[in-house]
N, C-alpha and C. Protein backbone atom coordinates (compact mmCIF):
# COMPACT_ATOMS: atom_id res chain seq x y z
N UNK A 1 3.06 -110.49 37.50
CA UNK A 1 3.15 -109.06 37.70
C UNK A 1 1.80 -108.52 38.15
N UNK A 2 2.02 -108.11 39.00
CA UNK A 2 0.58 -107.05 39.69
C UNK A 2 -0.02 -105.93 39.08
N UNK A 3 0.88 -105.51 37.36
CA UNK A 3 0.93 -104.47 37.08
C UNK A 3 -0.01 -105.16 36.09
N UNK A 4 0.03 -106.36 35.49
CA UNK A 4 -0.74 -106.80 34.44
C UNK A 4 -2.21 -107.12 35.44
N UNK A 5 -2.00 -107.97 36.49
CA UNK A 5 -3.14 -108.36 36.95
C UNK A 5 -3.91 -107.04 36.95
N UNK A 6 -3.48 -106.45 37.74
CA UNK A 6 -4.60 -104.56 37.49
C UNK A 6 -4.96 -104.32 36.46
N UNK A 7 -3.96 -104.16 35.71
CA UNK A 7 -4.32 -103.70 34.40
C UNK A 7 -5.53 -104.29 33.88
N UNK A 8 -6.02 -105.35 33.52
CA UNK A 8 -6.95 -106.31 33.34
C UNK A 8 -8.14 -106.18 34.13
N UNK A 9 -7.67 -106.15 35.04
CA UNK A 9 -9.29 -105.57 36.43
C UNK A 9 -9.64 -104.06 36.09
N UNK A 10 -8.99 -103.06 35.83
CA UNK A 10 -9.67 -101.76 35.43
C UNK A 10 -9.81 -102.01 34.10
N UNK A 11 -9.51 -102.82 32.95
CA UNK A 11 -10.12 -102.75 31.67
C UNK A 11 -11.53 -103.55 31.56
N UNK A 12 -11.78 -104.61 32.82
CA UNK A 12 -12.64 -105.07 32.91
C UNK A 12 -14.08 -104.50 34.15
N UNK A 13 -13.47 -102.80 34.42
CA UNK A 13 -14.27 -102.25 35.81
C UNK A 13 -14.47 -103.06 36.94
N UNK A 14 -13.25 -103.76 37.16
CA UNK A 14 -12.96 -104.09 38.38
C UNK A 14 -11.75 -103.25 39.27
N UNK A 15 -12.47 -103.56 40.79
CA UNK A 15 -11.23 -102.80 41.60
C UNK A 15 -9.74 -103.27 41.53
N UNK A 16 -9.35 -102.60 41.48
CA UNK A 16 -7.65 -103.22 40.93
C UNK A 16 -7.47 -103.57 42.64
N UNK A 17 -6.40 -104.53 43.01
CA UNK A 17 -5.96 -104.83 43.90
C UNK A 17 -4.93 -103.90 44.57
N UNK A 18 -4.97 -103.21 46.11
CA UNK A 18 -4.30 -101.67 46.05
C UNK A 18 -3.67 -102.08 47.26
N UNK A 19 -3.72 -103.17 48.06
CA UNK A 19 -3.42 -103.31 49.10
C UNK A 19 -1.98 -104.40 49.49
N UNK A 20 -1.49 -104.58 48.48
CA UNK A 20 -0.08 -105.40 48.45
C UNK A 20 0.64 -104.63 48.35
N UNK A 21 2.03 -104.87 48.70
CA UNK A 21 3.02 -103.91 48.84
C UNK A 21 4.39 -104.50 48.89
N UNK A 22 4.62 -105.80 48.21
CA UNK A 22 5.43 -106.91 48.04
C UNK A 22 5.84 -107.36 46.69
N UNK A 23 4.81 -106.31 46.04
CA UNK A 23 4.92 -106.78 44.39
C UNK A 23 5.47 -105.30 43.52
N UNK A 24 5.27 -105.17 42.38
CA UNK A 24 5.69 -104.16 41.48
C UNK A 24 4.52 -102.84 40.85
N UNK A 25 3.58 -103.00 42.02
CA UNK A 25 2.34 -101.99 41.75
C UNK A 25 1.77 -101.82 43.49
N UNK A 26 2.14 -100.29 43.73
CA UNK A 26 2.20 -100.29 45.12
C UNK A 26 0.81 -98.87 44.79
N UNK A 27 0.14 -98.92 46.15
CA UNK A 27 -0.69 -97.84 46.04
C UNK A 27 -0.76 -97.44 47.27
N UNK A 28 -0.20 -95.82 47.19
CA UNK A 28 0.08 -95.24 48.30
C UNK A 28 -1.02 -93.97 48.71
N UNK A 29 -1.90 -93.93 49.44
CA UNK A 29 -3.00 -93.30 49.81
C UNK A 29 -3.04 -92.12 50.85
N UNK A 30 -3.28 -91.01 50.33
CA UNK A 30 -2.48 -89.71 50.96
C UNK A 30 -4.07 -88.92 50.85
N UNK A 31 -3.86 -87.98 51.86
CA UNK A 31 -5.45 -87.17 52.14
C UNK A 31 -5.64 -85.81 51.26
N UNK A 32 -4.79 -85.50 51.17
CA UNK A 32 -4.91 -83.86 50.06
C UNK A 32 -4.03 -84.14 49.01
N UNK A 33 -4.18 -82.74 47.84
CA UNK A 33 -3.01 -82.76 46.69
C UNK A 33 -1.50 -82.64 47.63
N UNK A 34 -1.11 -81.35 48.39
CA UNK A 34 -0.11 -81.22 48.73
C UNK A 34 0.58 -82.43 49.13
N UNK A 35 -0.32 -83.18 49.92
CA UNK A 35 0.38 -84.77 50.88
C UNK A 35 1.19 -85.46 49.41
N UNK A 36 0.23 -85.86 48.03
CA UNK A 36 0.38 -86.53 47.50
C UNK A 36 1.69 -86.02 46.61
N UNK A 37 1.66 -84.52 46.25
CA UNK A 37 2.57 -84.11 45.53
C UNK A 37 4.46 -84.28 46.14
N UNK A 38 3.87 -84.02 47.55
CA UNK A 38 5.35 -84.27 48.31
C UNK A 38 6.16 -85.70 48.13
N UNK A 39 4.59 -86.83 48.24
CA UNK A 39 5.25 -88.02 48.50
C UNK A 39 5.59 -88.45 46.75
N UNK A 40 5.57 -88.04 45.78
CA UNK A 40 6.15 -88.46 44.39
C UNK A 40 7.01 -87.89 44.62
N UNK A 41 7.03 -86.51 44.93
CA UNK A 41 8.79 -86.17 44.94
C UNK A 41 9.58 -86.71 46.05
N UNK A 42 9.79 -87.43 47.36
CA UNK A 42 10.30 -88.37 47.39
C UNK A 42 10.53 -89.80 47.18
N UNK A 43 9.59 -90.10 46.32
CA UNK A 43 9.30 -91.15 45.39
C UNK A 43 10.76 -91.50 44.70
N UNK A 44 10.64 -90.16 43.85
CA UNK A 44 11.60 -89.85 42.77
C UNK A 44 13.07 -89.97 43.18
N UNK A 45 12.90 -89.04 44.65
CA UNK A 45 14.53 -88.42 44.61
C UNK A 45 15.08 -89.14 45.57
N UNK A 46 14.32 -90.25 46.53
CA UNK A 46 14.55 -91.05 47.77
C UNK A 46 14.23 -92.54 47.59
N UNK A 47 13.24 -92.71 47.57
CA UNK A 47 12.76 -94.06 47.62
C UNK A 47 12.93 -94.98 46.96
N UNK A 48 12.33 -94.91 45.61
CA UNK A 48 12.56 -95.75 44.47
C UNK A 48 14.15 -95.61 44.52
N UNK A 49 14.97 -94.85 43.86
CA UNK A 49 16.50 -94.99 43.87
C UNK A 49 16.83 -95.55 44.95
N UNK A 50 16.61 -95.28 46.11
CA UNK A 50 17.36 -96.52 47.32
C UNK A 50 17.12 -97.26 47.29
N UNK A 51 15.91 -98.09 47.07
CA UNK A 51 15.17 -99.27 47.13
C UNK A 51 15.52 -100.46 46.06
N UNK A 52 15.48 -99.39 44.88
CA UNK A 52 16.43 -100.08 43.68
C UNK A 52 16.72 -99.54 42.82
N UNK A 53 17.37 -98.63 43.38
CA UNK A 53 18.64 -98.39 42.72
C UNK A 53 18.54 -97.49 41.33
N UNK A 54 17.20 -96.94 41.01
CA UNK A 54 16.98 -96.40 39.78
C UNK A 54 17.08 -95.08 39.94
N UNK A 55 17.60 -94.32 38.68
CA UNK A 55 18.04 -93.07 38.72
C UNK A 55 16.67 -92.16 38.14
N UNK A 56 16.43 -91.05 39.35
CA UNK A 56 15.26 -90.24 38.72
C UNK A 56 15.09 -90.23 37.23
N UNK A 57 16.40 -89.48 36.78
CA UNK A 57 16.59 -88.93 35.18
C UNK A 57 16.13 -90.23 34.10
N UNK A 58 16.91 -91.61 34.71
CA UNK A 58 16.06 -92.44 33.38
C UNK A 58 15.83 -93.50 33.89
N UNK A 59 15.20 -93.65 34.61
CA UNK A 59 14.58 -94.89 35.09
C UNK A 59 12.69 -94.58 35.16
N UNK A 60 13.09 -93.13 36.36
CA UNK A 60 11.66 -93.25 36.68
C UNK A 60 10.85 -92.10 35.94
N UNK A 61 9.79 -92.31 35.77
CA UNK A 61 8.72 -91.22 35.52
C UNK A 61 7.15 -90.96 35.90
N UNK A 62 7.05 -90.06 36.24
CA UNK A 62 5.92 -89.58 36.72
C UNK A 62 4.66 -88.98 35.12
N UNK A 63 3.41 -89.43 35.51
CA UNK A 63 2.90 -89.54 34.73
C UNK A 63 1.13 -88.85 35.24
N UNK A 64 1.21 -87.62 34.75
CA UNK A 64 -0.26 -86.87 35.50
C UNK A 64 -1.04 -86.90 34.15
N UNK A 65 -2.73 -86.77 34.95
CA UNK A 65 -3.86 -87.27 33.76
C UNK A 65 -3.33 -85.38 33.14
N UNK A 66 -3.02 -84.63 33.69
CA UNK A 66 -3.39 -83.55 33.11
C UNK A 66 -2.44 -82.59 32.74
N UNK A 67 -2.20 -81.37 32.75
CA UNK A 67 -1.19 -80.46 32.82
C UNK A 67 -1.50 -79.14 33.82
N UNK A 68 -2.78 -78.94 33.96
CA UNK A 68 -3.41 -78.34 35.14
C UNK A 68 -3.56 -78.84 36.32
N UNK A 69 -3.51 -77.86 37.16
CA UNK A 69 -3.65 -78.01 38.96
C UNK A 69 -2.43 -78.29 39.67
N UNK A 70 -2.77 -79.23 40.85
CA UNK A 70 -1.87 -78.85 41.71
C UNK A 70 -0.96 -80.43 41.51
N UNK A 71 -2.04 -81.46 40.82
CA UNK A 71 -1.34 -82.42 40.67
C UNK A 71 -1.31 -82.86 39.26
N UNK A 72 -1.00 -81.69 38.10
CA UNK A 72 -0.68 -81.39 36.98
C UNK A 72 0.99 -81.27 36.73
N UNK A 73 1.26 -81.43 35.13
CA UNK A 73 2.75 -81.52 34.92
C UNK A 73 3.04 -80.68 35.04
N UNK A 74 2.66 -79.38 35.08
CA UNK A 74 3.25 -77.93 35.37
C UNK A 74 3.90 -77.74 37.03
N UNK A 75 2.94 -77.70 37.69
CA UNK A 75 3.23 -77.69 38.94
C UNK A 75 3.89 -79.02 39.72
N UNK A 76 3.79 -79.87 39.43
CA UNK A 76 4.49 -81.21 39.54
C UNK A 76 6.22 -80.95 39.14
N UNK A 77 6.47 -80.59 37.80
CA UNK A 77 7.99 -80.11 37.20
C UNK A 77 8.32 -79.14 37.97
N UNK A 78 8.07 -78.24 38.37
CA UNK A 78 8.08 -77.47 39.28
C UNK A 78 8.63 -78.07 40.72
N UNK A 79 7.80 -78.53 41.37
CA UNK A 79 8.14 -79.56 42.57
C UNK A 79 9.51 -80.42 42.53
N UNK A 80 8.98 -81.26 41.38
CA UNK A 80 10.29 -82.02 41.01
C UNK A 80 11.65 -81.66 40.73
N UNK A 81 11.59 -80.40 39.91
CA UNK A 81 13.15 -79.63 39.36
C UNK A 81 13.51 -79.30 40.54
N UNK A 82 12.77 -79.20 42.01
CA UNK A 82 13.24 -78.45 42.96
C UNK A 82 13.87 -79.58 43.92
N UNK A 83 13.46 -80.83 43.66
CA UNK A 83 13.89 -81.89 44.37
C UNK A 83 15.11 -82.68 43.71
N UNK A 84 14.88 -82.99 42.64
CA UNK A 84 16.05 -83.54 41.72
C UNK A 84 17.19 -82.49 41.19
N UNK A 85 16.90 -81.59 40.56
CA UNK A 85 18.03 -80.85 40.27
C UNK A 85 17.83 -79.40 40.50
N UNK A 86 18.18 -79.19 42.07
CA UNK A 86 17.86 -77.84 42.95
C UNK A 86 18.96 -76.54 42.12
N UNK A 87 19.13 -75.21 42.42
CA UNK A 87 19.48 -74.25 42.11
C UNK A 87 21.21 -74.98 42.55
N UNK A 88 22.34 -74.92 42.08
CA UNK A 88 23.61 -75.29 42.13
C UNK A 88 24.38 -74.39 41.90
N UNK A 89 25.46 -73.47 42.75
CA UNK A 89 26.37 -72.64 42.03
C UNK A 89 27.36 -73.30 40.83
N UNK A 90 26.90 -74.65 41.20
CA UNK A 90 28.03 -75.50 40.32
C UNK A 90 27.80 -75.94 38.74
N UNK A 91 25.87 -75.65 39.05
CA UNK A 91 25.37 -75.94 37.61
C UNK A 91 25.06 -74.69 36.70
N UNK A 92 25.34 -74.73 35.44
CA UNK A 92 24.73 -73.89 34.49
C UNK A 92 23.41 -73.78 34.90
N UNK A 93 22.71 -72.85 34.32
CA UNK A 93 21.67 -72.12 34.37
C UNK A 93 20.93 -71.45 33.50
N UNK A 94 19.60 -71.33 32.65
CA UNK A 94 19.27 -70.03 32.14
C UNK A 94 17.74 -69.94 32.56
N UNK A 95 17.42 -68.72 32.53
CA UNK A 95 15.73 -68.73 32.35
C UNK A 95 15.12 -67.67 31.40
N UNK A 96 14.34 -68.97 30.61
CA UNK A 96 13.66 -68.53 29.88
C UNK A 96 12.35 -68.58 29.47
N UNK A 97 11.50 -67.34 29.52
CA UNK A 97 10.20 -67.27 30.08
C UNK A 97 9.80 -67.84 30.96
N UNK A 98 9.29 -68.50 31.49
CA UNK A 98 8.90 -68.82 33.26
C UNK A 98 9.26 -70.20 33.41
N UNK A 99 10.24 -70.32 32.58
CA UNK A 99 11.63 -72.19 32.99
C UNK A 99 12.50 -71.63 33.14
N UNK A 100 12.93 -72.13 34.40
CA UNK A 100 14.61 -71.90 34.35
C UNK A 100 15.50 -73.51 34.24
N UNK A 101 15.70 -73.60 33.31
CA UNK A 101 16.67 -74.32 32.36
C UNK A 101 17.84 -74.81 33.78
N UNK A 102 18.56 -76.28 33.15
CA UNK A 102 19.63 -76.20 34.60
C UNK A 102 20.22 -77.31 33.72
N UNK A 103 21.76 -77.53 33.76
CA UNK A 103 22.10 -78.71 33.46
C UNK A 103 21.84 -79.68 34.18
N UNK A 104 21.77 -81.13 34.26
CA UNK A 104 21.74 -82.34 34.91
C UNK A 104 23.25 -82.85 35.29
N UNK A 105 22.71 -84.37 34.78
CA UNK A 105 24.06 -84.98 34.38
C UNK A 105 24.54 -84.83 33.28
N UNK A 106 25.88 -85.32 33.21
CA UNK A 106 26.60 -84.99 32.14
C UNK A 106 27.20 -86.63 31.47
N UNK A 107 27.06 -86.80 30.59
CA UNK A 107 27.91 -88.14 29.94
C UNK A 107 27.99 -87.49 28.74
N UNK A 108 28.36 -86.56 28.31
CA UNK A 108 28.32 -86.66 26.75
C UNK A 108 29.19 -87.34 26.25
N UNK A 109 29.33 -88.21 25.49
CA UNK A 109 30.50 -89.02 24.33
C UNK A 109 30.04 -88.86 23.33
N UNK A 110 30.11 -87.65 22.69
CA UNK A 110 30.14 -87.88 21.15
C UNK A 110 29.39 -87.65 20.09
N UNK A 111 28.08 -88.53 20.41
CA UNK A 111 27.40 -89.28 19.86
C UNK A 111 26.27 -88.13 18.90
N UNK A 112 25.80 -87.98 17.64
CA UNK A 112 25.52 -87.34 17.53
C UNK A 112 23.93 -87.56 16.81
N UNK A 113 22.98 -86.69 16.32
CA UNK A 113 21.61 -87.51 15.28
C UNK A 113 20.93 -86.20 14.89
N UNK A 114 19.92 -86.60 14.01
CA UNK A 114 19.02 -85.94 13.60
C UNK A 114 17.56 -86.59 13.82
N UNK A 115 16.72 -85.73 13.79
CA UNK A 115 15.27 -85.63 14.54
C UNK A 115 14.94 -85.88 15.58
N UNK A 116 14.66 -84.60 16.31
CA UNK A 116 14.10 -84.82 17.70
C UNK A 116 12.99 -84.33 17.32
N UNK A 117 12.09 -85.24 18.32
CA UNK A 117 10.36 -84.99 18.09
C UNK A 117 10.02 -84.92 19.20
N UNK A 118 8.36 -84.81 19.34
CA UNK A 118 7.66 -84.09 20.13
C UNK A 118 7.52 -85.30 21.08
N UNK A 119 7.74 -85.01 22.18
CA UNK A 119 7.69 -86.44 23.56
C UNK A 119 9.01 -87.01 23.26
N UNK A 120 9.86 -86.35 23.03
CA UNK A 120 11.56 -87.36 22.82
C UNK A 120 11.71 -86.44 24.37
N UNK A 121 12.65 -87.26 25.22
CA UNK A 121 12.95 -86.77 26.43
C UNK A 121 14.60 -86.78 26.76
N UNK A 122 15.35 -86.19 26.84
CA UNK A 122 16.42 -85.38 27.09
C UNK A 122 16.70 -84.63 28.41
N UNK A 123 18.10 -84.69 28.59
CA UNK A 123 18.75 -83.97 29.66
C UNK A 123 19.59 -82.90 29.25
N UNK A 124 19.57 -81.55 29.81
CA UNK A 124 20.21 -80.82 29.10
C UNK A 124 21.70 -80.96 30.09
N UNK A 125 23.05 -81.00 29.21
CA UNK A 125 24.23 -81.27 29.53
C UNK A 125 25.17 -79.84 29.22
N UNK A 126 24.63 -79.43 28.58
CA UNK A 126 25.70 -77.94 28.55
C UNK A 126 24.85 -76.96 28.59
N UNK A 127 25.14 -75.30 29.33
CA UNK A 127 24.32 -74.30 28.92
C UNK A 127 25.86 -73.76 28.73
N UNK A 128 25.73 -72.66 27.57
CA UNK A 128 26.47 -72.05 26.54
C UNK A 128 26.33 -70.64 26.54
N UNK A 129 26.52 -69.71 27.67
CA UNK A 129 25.94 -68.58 27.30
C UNK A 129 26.74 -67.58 26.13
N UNK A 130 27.78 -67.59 25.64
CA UNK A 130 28.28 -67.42 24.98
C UNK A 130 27.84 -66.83 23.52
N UNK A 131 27.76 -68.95 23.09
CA UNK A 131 26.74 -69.21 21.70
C UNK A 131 25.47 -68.98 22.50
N UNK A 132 24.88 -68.51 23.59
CA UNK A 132 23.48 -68.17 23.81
C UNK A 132 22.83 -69.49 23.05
N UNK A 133 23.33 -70.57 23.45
CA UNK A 133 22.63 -72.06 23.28
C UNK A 133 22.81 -72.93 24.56
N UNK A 134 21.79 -74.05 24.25
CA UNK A 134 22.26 -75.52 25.21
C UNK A 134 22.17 -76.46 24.14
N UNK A 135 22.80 -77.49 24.98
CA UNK A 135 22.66 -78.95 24.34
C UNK A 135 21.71 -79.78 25.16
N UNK A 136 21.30 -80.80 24.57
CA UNK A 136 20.31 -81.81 25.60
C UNK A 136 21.19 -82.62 24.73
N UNK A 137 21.16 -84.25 25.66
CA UNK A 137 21.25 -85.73 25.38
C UNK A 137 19.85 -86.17 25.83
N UNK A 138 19.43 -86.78 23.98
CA UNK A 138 18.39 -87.78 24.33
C UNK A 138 18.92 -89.15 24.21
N UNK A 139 18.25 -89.93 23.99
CA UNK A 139 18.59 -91.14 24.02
C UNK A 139 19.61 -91.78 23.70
N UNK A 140 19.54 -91.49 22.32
CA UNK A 140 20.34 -91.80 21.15
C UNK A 140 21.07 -90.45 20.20
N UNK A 141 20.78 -89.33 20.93
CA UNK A 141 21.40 -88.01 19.78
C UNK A 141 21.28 -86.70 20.66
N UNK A 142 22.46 -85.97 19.90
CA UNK A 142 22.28 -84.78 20.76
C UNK A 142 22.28 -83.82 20.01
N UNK A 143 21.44 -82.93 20.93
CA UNK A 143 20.98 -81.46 19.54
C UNK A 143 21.31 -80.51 20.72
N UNK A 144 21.31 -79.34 19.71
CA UNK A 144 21.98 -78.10 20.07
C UNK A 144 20.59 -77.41 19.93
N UNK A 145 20.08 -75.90 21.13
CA UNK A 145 18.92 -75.46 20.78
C UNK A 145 19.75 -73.77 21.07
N UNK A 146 19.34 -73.23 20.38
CA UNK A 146 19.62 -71.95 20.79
C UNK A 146 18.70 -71.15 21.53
N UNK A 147 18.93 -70.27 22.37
CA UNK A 147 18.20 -69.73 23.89
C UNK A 147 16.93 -69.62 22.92
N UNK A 148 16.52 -68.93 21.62
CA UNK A 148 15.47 -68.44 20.98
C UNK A 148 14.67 -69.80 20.94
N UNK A 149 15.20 -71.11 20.65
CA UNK A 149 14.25 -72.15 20.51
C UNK A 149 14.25 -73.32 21.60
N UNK A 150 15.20 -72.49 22.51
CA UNK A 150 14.99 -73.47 23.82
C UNK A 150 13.62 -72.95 24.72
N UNK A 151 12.96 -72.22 24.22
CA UNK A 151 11.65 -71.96 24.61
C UNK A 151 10.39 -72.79 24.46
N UNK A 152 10.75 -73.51 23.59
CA UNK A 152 10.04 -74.53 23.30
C UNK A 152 10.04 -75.84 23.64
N UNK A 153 11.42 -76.18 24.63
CA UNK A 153 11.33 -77.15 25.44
C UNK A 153 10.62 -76.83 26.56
N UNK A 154 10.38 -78.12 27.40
CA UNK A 154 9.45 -78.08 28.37
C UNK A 154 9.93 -79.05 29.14
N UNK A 155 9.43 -78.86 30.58
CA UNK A 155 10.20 -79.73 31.52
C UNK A 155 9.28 -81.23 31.60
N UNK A 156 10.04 -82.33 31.71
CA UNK A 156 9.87 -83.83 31.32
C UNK A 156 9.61 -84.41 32.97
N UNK A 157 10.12 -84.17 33.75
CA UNK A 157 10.10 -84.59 35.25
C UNK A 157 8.74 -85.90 35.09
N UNK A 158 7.33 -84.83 34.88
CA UNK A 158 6.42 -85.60 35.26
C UNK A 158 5.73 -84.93 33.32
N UNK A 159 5.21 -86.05 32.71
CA UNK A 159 4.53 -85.56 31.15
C UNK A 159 3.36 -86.21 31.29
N UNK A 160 1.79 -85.71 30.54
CA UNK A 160 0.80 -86.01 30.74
C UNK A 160 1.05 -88.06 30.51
N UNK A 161 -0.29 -88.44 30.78
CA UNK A 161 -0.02 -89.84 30.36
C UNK A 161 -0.18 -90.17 28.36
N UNK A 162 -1.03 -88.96 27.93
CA UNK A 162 -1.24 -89.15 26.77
C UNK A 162 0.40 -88.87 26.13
N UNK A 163 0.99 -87.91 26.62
CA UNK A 163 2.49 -87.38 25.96
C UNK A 163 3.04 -89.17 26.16
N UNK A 164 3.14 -89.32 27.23
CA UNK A 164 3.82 -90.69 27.56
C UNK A 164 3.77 -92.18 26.35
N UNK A 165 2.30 -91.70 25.89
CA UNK A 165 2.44 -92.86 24.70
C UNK A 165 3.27 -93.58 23.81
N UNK A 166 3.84 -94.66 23.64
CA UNK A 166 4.41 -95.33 22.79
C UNK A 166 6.00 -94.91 23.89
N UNK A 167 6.09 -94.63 24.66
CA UNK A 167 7.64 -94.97 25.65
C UNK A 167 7.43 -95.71 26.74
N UNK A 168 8.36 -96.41 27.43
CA UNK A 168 8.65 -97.40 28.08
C UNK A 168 9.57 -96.74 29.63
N UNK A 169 9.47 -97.04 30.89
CA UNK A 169 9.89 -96.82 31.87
C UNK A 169 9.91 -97.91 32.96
N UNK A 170 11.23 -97.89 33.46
CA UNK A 170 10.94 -98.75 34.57
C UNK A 170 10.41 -98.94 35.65
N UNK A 171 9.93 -97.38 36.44
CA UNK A 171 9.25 -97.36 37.32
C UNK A 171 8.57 -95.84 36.91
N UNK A 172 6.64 -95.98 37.19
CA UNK A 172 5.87 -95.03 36.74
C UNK A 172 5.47 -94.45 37.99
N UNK A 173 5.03 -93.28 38.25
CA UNK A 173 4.35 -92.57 39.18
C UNK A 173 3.31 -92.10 38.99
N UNK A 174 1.74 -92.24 39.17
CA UNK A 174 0.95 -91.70 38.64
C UNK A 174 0.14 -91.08 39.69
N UNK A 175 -0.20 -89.89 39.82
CA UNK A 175 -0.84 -89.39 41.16
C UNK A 175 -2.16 -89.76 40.78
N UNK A 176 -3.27 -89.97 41.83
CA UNK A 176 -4.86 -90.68 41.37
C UNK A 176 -5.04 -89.90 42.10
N UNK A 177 -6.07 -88.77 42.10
CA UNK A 177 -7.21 -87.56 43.20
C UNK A 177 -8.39 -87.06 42.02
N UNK A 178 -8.75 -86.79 42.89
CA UNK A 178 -10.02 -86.43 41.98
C UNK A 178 -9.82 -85.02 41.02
N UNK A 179 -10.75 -85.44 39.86
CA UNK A 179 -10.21 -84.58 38.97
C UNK A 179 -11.33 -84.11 37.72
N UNK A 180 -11.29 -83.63 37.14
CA UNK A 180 -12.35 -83.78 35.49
C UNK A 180 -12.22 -85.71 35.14
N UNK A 181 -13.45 -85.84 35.13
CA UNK A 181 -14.02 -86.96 34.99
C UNK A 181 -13.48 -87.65 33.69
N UNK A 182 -13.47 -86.41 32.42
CA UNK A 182 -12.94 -86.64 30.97
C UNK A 182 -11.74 -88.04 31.12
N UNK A 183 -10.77 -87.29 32.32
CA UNK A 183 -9.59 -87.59 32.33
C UNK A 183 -9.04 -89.00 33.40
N UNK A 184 -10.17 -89.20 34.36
CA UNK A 184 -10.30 -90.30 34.97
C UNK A 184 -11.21 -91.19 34.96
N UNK A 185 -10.74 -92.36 33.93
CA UNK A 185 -11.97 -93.22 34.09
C UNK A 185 -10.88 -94.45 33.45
N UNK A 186 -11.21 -95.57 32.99
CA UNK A 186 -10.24 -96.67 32.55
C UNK A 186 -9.64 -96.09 31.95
């Protein structure tokens, strides 16, 4: 894996190898934020899924050093919600405070749990305006949030790399540009 060989060369301040494109660690080199922000979102919503076959929602994830700027999770979720799951007359909807909320896909069977925690990642499958709630499916359980504490979700598209800790993905996206130093270095 090319992903381990790198890995090992930047823990050891070596140049990681950037120039193969045959293996499972590709590095794609773009001149501004905008260039780079476009090409993850067809990353997401084109490429990787045609190529093989993986579904934005749980396969792939995007992974920024930060939550600020232009190639931050804010503005990135942003980008992304607009590429993966655009405005739909067909989909539910809400917005609340400056998210607007959207259903995805839908599989619900059933299945039900207790504790969702902080970095658990979910699709929301019902909006309820009614009960003035949604539901999300995470992994393994599904919770009900009402509009008052669905404020406190946050969009998952792209989550810092520190949020990302201790989860697993099959294909990562990580934008590399220059940035606060804090946040780029091994």
């Amino acid at each position: 894996s090319l992903i381990v060989t790198n890995a090992h060369k930047i823990v050891n301040g070596e140049i990681p190898i950037l120039k193969s494109a045959d293996k499972d660690f590709f590095f794609l080199q773009r001149n501004n934020k905008s260039e780079v922000s476009a090409v993850i979102a067809d990353l997401c919503a084109n490429r990787l899924p045609k190529a093989y076959g993986y579904s934005p929602f749980e396969n792939i994830q995007v992974l920024a050093p930060s939550k600020k700027g232009e190639l931050g999770t804010a503005e990135l979720n942003h980008k992304l919600q607009a590429a993966l799951n655009p405005k739909d007359d067909d989909k539910a909807e809400i917005t609340i405070g400056s998210k607007t909320f959207r259903t995805g896909w839908s599989s619900e069977n059933g299945e039900t749990g207790e504790g969702i925690f902080n970095g658990d990642i979910g699709i929301i499958t019902w909006i309820d305006r009614k009960t003035k709630s949604l539901v999300v499916k995470f992994f393994d359980k599904i919770a009900r949030y009402t509009f008052e504490f669905a404020g406190d979700l946050d969009f998952a598209y792209a989550i810092t790399v520190h949020k990302s800790q201790g989860n697993e993905f099959d294909a990562v996206i990580i934008p590399m540009f220059s940035g606060p130093p804090q946040l780029y270095y091994r």
